[in-house]
Each structure stands twice: as C-alpha cells, then as structure tokens.
N, C-alpha and C. Protein backbone atom coordinates (compact mmCIF):
# COMPACT_ATOMS: atom_id res chain seq x y z
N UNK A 1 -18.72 86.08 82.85
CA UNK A 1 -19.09 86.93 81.76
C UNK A 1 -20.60 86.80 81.50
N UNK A 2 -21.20 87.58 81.03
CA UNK A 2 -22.85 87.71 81.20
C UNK A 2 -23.16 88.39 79.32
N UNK A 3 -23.66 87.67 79.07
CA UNK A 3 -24.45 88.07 77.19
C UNK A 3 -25.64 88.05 77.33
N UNK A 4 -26.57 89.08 77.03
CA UNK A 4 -27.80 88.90 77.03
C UNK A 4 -28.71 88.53 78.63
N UNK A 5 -27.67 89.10 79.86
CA UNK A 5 -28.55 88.40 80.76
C UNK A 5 -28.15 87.38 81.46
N UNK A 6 -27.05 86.90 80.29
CA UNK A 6 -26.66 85.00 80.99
C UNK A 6 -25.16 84.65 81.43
N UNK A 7 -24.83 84.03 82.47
CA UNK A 7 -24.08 83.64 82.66
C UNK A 7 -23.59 82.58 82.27
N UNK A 8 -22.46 83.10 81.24
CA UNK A 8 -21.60 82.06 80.30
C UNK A 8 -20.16 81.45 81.16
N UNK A 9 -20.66 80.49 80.70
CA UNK A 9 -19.35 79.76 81.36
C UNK A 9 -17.93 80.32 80.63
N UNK A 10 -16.89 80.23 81.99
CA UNK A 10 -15.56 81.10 80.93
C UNK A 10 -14.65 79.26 80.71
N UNK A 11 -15.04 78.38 81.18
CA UNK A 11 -14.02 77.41 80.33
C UNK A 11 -14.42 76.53 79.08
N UNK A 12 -15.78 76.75 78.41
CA UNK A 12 -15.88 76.00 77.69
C UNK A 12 -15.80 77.16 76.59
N UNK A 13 -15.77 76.23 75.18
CA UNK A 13 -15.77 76.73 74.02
C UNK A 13 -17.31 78.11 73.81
N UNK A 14 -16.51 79.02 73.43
CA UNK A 14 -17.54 80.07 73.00
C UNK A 14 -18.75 79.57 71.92
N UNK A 15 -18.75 78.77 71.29
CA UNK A 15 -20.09 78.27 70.54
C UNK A 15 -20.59 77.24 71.63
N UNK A 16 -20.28 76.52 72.02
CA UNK A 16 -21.04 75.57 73.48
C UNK A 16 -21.24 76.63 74.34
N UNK A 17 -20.68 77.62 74.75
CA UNK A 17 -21.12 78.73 75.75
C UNK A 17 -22.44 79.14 75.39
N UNK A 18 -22.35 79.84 74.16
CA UNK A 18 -23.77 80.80 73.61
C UNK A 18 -25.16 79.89 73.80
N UNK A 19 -24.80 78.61 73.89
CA UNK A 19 -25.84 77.66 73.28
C UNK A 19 -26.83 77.84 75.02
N UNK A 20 -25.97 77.82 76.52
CA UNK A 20 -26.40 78.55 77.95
C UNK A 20 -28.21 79.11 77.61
N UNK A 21 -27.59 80.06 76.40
CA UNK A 21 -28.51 81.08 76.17
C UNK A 21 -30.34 80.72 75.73
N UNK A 22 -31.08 81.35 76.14
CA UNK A 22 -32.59 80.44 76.07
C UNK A 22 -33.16 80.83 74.74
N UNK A 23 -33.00 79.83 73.60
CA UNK A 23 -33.32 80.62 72.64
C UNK A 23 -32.17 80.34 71.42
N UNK A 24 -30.92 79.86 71.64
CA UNK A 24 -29.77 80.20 70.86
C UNK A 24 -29.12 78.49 71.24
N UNK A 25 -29.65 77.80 69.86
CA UNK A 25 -29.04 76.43 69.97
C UNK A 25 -27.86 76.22 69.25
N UNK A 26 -27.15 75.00 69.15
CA UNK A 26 -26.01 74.66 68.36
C UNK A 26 -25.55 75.48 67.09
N UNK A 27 -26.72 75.04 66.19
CA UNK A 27 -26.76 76.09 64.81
C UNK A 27 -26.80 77.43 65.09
N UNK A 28 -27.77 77.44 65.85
CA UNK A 28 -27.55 79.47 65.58
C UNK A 28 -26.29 79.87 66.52
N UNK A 29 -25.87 79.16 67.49
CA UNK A 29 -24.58 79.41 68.10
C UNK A 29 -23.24 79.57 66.44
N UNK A 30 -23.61 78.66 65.70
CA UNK A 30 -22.30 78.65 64.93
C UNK A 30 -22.74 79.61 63.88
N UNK A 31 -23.64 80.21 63.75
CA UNK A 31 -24.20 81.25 62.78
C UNK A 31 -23.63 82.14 63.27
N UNK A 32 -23.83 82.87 64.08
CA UNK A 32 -23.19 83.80 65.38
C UNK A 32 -21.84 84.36 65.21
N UNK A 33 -21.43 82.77 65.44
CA UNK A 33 -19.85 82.76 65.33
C UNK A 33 -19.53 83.39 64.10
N UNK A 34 -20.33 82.78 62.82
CA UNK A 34 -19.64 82.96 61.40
C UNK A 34 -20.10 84.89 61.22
N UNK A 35 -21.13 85.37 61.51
CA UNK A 35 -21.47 86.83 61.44
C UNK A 35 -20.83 87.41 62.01
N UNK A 36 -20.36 86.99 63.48
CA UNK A 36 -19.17 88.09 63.87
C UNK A 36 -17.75 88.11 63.70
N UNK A 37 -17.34 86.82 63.22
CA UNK A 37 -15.92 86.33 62.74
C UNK A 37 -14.55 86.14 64.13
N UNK A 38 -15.81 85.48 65.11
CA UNK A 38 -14.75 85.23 66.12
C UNK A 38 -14.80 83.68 65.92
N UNK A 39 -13.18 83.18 66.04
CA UNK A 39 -12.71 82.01 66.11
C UNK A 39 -13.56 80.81 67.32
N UNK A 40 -14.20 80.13 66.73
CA UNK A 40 -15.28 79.22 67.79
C UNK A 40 -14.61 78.34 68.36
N UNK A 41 -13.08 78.21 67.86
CA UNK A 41 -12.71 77.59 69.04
C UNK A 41 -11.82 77.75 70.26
N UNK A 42 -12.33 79.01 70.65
CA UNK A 42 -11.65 79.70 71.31
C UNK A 42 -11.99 79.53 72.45
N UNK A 43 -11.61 79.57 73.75
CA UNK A 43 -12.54 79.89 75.03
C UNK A 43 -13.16 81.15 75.25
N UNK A 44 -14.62 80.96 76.45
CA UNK A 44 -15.01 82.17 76.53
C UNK A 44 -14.22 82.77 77.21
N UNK A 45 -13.59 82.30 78.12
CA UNK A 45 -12.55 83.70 79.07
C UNK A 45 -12.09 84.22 78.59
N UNK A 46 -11.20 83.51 76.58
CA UNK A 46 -10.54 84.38 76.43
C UNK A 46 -11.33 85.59 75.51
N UNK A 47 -12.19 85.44 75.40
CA UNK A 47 -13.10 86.90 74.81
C UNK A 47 -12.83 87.76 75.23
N UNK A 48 -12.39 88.68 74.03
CA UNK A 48 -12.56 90.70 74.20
C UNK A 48 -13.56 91.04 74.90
N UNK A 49 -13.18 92.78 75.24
CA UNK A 49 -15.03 93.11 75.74
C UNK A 49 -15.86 93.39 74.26
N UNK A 50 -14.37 93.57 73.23
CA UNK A 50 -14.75 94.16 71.82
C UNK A 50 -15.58 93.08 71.17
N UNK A 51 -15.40 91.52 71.05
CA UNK A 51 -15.90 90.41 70.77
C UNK A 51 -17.07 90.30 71.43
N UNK A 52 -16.88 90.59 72.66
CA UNK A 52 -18.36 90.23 73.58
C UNK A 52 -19.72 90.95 72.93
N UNK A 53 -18.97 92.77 72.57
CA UNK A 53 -19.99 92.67 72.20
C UNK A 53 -20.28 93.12 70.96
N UNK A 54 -19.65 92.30 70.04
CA UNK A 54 -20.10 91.90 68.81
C UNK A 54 -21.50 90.99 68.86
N UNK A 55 -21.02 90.35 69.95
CA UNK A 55 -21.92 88.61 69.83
C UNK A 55 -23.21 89.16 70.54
N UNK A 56 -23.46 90.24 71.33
CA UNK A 56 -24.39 90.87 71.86
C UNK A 56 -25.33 91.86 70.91
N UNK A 57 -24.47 92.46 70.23
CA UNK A 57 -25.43 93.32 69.07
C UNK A 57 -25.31 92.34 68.21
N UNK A 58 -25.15 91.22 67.90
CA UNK A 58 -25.59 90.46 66.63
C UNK A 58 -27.05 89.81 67.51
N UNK A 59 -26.75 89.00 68.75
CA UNK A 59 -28.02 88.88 68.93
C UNK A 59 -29.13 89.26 69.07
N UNK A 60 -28.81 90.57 69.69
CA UNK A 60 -30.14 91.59 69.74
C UNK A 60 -30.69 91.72 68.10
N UNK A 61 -29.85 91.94 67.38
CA UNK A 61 -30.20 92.31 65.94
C UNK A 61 -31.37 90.99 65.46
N UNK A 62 -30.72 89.78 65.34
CA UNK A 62 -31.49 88.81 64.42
C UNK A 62 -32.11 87.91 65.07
N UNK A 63 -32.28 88.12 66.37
CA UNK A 63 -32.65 86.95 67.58
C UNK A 63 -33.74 87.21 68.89
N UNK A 64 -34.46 86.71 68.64
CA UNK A 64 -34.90 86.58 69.79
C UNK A 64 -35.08 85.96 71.33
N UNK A 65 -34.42 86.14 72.02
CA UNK A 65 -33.98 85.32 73.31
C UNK A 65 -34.29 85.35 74.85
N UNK A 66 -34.58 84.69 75.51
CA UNK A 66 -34.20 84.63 76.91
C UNK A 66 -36.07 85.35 76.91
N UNK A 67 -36.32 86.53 78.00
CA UNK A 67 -37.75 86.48 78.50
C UNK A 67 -38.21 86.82 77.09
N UNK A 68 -37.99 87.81 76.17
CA UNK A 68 -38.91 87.98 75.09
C UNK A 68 -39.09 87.02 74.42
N UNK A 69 -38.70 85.65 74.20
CA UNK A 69 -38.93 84.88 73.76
C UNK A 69 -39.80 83.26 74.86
N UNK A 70 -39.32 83.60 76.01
CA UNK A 70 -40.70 83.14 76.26
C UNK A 70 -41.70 83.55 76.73
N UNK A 71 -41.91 84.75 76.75
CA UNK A 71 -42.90 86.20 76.59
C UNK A 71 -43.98 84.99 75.55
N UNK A 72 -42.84 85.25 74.60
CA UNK A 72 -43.65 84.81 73.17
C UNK A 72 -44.61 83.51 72.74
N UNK A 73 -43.96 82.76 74.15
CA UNK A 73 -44.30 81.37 73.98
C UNK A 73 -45.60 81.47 74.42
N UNK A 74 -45.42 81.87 75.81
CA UNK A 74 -46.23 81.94 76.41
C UNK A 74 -47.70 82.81 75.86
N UNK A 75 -47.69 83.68 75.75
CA UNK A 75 -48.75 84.09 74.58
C UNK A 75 -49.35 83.02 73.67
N UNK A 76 -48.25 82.99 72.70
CA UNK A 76 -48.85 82.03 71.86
C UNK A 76 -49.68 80.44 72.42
N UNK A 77 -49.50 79.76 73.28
CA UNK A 77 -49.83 79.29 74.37
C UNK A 77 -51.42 79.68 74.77
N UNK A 78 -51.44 81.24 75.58
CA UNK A 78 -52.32 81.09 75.69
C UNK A 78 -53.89 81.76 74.75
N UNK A 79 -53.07 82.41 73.89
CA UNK A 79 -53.80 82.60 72.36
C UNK A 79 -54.53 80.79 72.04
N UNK A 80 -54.05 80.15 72.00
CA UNK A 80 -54.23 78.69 71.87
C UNK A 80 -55.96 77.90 73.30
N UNK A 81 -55.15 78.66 74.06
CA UNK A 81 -56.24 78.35 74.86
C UNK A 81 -57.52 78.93 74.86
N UNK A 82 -57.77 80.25 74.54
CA UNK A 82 -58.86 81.30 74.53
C UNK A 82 -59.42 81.20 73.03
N UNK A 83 -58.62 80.35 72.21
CA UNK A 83 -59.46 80.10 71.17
C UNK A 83 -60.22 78.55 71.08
N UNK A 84 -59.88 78.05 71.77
CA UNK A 84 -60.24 76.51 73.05
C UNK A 84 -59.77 75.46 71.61
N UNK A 85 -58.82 76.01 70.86
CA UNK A 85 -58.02 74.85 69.99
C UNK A 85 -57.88 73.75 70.57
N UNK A 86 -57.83 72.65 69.64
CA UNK A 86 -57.18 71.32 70.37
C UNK A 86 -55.88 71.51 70.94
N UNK A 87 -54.94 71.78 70.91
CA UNK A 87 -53.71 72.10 71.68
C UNK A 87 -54.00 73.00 72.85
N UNK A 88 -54.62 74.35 72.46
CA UNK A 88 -55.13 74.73 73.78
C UNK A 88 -55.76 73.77 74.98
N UNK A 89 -56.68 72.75 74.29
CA UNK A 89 -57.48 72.33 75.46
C UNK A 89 -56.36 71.13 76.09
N UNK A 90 -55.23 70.67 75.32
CA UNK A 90 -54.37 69.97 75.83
C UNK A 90 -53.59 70.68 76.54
N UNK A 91 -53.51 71.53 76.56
CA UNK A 91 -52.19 72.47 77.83
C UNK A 91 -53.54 72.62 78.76
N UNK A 92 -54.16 73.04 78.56
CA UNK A 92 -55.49 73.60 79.94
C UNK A 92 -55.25 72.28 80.56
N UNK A 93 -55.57 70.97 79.86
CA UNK A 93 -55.72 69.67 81.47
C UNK A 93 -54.31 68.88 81.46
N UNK A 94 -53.36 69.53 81.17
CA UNK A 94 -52.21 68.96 81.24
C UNK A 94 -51.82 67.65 80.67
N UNK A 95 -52.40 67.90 79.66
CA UNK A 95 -51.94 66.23 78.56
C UNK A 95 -50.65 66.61 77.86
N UNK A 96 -50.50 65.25 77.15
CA UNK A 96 -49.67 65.58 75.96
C UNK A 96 -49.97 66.37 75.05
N UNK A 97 -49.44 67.65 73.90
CA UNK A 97 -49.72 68.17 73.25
C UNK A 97 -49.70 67.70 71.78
N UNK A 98 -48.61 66.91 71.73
CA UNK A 98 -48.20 66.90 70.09
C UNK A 98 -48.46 65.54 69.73
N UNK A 99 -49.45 64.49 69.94
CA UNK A 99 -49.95 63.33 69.83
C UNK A 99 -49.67 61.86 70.67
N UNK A 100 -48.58 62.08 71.33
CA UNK A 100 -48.41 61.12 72.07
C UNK A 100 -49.28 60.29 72.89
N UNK A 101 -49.23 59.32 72.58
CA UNK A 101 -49.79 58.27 73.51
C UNK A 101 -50.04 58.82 75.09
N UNK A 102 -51.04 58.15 75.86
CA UNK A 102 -51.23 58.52 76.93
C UNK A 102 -52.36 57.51 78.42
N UNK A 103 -52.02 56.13 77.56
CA UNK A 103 -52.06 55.04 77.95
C UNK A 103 -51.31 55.09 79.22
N UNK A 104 -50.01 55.15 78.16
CA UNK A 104 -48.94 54.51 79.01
C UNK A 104 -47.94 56.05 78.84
N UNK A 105 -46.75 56.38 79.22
CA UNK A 105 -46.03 57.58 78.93
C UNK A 105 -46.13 58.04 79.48
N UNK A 106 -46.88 59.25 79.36
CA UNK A 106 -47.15 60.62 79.56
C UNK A 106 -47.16 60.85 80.98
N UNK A 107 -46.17 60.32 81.90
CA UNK A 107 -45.89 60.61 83.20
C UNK A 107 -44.99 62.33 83.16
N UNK A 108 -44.35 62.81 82.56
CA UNK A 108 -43.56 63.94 82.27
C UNK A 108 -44.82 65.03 82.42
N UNK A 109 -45.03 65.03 81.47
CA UNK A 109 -46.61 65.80 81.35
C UNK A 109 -47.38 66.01 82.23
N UNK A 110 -47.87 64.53 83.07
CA UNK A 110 -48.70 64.91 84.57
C UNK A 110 -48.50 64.88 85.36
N UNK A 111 -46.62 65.16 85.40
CA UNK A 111 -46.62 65.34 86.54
C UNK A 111 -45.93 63.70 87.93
N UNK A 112 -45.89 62.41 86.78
CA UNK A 112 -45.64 61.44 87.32
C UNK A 112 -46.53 60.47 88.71
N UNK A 113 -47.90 61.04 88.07
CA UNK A 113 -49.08 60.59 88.94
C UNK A 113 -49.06 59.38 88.12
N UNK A 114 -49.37 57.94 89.25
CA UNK A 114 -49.25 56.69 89.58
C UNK A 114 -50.86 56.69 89.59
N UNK A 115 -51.87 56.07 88.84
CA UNK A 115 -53.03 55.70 88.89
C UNK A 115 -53.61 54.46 88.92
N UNK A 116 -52.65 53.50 89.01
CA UNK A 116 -52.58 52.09 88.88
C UNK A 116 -52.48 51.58 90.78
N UNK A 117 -53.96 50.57 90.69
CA UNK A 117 -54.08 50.00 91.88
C UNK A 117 -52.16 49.31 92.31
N UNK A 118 -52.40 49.00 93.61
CA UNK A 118 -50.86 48.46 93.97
C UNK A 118 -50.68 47.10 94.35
N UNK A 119 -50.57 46.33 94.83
CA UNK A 119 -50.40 44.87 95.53
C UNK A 119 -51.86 44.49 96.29
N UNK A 120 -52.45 44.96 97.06
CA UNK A 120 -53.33 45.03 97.53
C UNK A 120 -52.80 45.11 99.13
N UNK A 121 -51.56 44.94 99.45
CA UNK A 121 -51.29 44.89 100.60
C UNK A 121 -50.50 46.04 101.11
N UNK A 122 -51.17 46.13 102.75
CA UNK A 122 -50.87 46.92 103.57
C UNK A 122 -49.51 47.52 104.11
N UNK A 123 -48.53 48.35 103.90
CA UNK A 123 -47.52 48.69 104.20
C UNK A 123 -47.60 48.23 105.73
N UNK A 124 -47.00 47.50 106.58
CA UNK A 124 -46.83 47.55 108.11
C UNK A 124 -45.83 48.38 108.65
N UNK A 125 -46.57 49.24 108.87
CA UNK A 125 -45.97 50.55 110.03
C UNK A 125 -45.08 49.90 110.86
N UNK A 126 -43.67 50.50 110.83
CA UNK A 126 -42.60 50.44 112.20
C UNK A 126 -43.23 50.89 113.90
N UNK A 127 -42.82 50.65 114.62
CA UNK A 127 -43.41 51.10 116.21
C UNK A 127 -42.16 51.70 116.78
C-alpha cells in the first residue's frame, strides 16, 4: 500500500505504519488517527481504499511531508549559508551544528575521519 509516495508496511499497526512517512512522527501519526477516526489498532492491510484515503487528504491538508518538506530543509539550510550565519558556516565545513563538542565526538558529522597518530608501527605486508 503506498500514502503519500510511501511504502507502508501491511503488517504492522497503522499508526507505526504512517510514522515510514518523512515528516510524520509518533504524535502526528496518532493525531491522524484521531482526525480521521480510524481505529489505530488496526493493521495496515486491513485498511479501506475509503480509509486510505482519508489518511491521504488529511495529510495533504495539515502536513507537510516527504520531498516538500525536505525541499524545505534544504533551503532553509542553504538560506543559512548565503547569509554566512554561524550554522551556515557549520554545515559549509561539515562540523557539528547545534554545539556539540568536537574534541572528541563528532565522528558522525565528518564523516568518521581518524586524525590521531597510530602505534608508530609498520603493518608487515603478507607475500
């Protein structure tokens, strides 16, 4: 079954299903649920096409999801950079953004580059 683009799983619960969706977490999954008045603990297989797309025009309506929303990110992003903000200039050289340390950590961020000398000794090549 496909909402918005996405392929929802048909054996798990329809509020853990929606959540698939890029954009649409736990809470707004159970918001969802409560605006269109389908039973959340239902499976997705067993969804109507009539239910399906309830949950489809509710999202389009109050939500923003999947590429338009990281359309959005992304913009905002690089709005951030062209105004050479401190956060901008932290996404431009690939640091941490939101204060983290960077001593030590911030391997996620760069990528998991090793800058630290090693043993001093020579790997010996097999023949």
């Amino acid at each position: 079954m496909r909402i918005v683009g996405v392929n929802i799983p048909d054996e798990k619960l329809v509020e853990v299903a929606l959540t698939y969706i890029y954009g649409v977490g736990p809470s707004t999954a159970a918001i969802i649920m409560s605006e269109t008045g389908i039973d959340p603990k239902k499976r997705a297989k067993d969804l109507t096409s009539d239910e399906v797309g309830k949950i489809q025009t509710s999202i389009d309506k109050h939500y923003k999801v999947e590429g338009e929303l990281r359309q959005q990110i992304k913009q905002n992003i690089a709005l951030l950079k062209d105004l050479q903000a401190y956060r901008g200039v932290r996404h431009m050289r690939h640091l941490p953004v939101r204060g983290q340390r960077t001593k030590t950590n911030s391997r996620t961020v760069r990528g998991n580059v090793r800058k630290t000398a090693g043993s001093g000794k020579r790997k010996i090549e097999l023949k």
